[in-house]
N, C-alpha and C. Protein backbone atom coordinates (compact mmCIF):
# COMPACT_ATOMS: atom_id res chain seq x y z
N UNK A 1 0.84 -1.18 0.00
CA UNK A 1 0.00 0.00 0.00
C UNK A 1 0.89 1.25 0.00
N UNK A 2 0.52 2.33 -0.84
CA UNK A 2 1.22 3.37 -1.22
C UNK A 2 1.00 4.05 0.13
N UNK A 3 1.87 5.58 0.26
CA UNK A 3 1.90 5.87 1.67
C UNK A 3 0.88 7.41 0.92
N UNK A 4 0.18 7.57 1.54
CA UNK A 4 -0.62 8.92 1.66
C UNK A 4 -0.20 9.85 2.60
N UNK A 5 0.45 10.92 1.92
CA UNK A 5 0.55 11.89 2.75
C UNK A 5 -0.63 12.65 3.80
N UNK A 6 -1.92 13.28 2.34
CA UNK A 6 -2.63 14.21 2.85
C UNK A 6 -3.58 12.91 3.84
N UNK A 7 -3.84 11.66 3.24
CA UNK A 7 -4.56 11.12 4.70
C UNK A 7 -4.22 10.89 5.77
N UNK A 8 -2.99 11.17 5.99
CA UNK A 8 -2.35 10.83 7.43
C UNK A 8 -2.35 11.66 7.96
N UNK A 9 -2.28 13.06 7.09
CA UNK A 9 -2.49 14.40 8.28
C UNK A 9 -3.46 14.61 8.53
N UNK A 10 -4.50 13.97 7.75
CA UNK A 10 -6.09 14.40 8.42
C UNK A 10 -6.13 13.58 9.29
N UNK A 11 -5.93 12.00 9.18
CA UNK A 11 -5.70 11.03 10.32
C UNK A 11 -5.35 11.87 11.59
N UNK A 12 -4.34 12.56 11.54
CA UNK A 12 -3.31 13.05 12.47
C UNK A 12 -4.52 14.12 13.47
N UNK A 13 -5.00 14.81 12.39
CA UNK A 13 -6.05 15.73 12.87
C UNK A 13 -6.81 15.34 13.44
N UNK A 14 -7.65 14.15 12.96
CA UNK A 14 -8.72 13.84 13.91
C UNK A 14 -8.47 12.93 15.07
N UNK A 15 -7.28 12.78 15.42
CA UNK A 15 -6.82 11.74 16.84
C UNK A 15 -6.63 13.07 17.65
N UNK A 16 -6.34 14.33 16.99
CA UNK A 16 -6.07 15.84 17.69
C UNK A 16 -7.44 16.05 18.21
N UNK A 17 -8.18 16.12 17.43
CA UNK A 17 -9.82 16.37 17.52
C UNK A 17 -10.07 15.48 18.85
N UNK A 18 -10.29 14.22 19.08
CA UNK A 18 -10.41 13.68 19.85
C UNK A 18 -10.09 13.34 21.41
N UNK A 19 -8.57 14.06 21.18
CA UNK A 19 -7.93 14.01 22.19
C UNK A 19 -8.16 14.97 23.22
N UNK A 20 -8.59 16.32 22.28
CA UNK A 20 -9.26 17.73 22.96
C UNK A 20 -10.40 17.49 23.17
N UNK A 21 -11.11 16.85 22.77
CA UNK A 21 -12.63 16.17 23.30
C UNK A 21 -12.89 16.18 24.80
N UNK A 22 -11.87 15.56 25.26
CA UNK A 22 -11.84 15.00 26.73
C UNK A 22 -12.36 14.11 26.97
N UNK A 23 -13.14 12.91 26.17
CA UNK A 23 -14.07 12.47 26.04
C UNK A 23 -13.77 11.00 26.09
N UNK A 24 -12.14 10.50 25.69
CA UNK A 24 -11.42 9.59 26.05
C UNK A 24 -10.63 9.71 27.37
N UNK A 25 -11.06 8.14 27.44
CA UNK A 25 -10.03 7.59 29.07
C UNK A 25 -8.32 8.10 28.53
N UNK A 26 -8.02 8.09 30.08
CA UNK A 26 -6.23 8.34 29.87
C UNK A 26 -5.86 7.08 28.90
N UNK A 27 -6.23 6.19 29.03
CA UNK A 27 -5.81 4.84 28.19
C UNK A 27 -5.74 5.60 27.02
N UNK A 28 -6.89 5.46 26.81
CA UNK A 28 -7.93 6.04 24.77
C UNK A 28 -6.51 6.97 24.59
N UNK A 29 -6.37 8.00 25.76
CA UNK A 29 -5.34 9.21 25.11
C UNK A 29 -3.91 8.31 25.20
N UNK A 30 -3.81 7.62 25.64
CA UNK A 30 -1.98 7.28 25.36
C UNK A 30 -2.01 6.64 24.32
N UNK A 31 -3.21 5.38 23.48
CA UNK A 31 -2.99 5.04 22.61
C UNK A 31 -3.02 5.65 21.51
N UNK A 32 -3.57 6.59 21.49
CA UNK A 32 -4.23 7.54 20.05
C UNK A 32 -3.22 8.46 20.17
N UNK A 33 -2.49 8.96 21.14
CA UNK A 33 -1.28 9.95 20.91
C UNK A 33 -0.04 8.87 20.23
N UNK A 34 0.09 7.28 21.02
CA UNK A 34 1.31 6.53 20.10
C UNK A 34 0.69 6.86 18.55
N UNK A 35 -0.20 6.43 18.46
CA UNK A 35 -0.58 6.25 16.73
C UNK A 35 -0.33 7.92 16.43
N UNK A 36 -0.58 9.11 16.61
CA UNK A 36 -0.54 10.04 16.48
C UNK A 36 1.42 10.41 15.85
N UNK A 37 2.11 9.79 17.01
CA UNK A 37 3.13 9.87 16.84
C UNK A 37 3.36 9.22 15.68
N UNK A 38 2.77 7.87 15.22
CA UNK A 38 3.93 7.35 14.27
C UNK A 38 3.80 7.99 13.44
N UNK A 39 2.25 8.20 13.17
CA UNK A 39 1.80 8.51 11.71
C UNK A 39 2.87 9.87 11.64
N UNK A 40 2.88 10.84 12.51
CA UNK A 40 3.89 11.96 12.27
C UNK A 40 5.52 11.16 11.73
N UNK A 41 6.14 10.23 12.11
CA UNK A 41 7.29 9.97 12.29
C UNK A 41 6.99 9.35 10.61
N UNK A 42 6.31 8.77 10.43
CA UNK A 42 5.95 8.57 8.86
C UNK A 42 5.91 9.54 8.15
N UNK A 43 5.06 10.52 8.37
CA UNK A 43 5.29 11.86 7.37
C UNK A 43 6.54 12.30 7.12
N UNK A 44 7.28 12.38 8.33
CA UNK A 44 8.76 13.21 8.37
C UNK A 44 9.67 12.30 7.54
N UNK A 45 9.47 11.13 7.36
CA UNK A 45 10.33 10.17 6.50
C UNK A 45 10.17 10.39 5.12
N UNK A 46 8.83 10.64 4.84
CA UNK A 46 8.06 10.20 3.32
C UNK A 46 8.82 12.26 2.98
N UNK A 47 8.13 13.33 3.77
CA UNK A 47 8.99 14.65 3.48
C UNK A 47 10.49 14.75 3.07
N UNK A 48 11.36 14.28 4.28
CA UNK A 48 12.53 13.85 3.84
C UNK A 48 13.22 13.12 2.40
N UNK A 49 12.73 12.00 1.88
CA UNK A 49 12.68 11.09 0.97
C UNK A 49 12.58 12.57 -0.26
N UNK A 50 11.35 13.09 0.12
CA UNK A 50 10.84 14.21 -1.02
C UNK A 50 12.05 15.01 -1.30
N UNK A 51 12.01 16.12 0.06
CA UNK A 51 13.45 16.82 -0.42
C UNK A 51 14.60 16.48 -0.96
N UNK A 52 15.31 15.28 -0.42
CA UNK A 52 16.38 14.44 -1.09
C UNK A 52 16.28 14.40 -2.20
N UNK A 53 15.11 14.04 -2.67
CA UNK A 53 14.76 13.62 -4.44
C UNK A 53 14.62 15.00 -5.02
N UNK A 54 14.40 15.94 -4.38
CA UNK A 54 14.39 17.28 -5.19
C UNK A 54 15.62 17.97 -5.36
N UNK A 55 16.23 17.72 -4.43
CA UNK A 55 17.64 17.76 -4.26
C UNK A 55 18.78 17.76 -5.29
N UNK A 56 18.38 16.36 -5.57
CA UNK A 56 19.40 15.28 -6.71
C UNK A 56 18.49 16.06 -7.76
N UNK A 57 17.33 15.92 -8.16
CA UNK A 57 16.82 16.65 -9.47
C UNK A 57 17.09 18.22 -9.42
N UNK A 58 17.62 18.73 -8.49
CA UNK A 58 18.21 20.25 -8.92
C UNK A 58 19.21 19.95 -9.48
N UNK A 59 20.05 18.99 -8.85
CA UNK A 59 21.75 19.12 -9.03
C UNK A 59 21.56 18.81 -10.30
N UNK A 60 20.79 17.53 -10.50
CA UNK A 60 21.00 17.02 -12.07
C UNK A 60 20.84 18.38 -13.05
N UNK A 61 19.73 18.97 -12.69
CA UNK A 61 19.68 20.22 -13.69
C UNK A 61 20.30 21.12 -13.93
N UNK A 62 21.04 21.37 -12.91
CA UNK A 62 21.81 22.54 -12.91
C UNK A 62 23.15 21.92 -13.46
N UNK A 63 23.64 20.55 -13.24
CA UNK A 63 24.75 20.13 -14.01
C UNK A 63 24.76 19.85 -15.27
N UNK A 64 23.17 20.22 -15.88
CA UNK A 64 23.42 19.72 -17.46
C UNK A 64 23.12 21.37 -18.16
N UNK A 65 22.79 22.04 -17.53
CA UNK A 65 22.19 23.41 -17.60
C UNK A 65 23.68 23.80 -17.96
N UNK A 66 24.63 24.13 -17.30
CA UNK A 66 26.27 24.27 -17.27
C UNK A 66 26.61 24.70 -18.61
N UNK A 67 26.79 24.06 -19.16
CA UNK A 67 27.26 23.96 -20.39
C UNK A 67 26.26 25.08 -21.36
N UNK A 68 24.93 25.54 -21.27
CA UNK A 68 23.97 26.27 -21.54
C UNK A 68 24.20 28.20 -21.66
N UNK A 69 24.10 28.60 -22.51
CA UNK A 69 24.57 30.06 -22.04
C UNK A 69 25.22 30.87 -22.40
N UNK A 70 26.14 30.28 -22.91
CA UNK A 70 27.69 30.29 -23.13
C UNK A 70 27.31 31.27 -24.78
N UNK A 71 27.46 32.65 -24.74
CA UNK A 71 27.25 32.80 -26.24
C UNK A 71 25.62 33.91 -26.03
N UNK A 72 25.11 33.16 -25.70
CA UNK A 72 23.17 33.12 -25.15
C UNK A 72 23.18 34.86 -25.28
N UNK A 73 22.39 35.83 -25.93
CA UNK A 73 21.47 37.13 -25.04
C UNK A 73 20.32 36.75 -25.37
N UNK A 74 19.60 37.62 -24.59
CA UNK A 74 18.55 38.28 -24.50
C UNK A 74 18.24 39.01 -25.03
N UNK A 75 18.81 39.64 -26.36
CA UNK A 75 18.19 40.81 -26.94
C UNK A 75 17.97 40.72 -27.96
């Protein structure tokens, strides 16, 4: 199963929702804050992964771009 960003932050949201409820036992709140956590510790991985990859696709561009220019106006 593919990883969903935007459903995990709504996930994320509504264990928030709930938790401000008051409406769960201390139990209800320690388990729904672990899950709260991973799903965050998942996002920050899948973000990470992102930037990295945007990263390498700048460099790539800008290293083939290089050679580009050379000669080049604008007018």
């Amino acid at each position: 199963m593919e990883f969903d960003y935007e459903e995990t932050v709504i996930n994320i949201e509504e264990i928030i929702s709930e938790i401000e409820s008051g409406e769960l036992t201390l139990q209800e709140v320690f388990e729904k804050f672990s899950l709260a956590v991973a799903d965050l510790q998942k996002c920050e991985v899948f973000l990470t992964q992102g930037e990295q990859e945007m990263n390498l696709l700048i460099e790539t561009l800008e290293d083939g771009t290089q050679g580009f220019g050379h000669g080049y106006t604008d007018s």
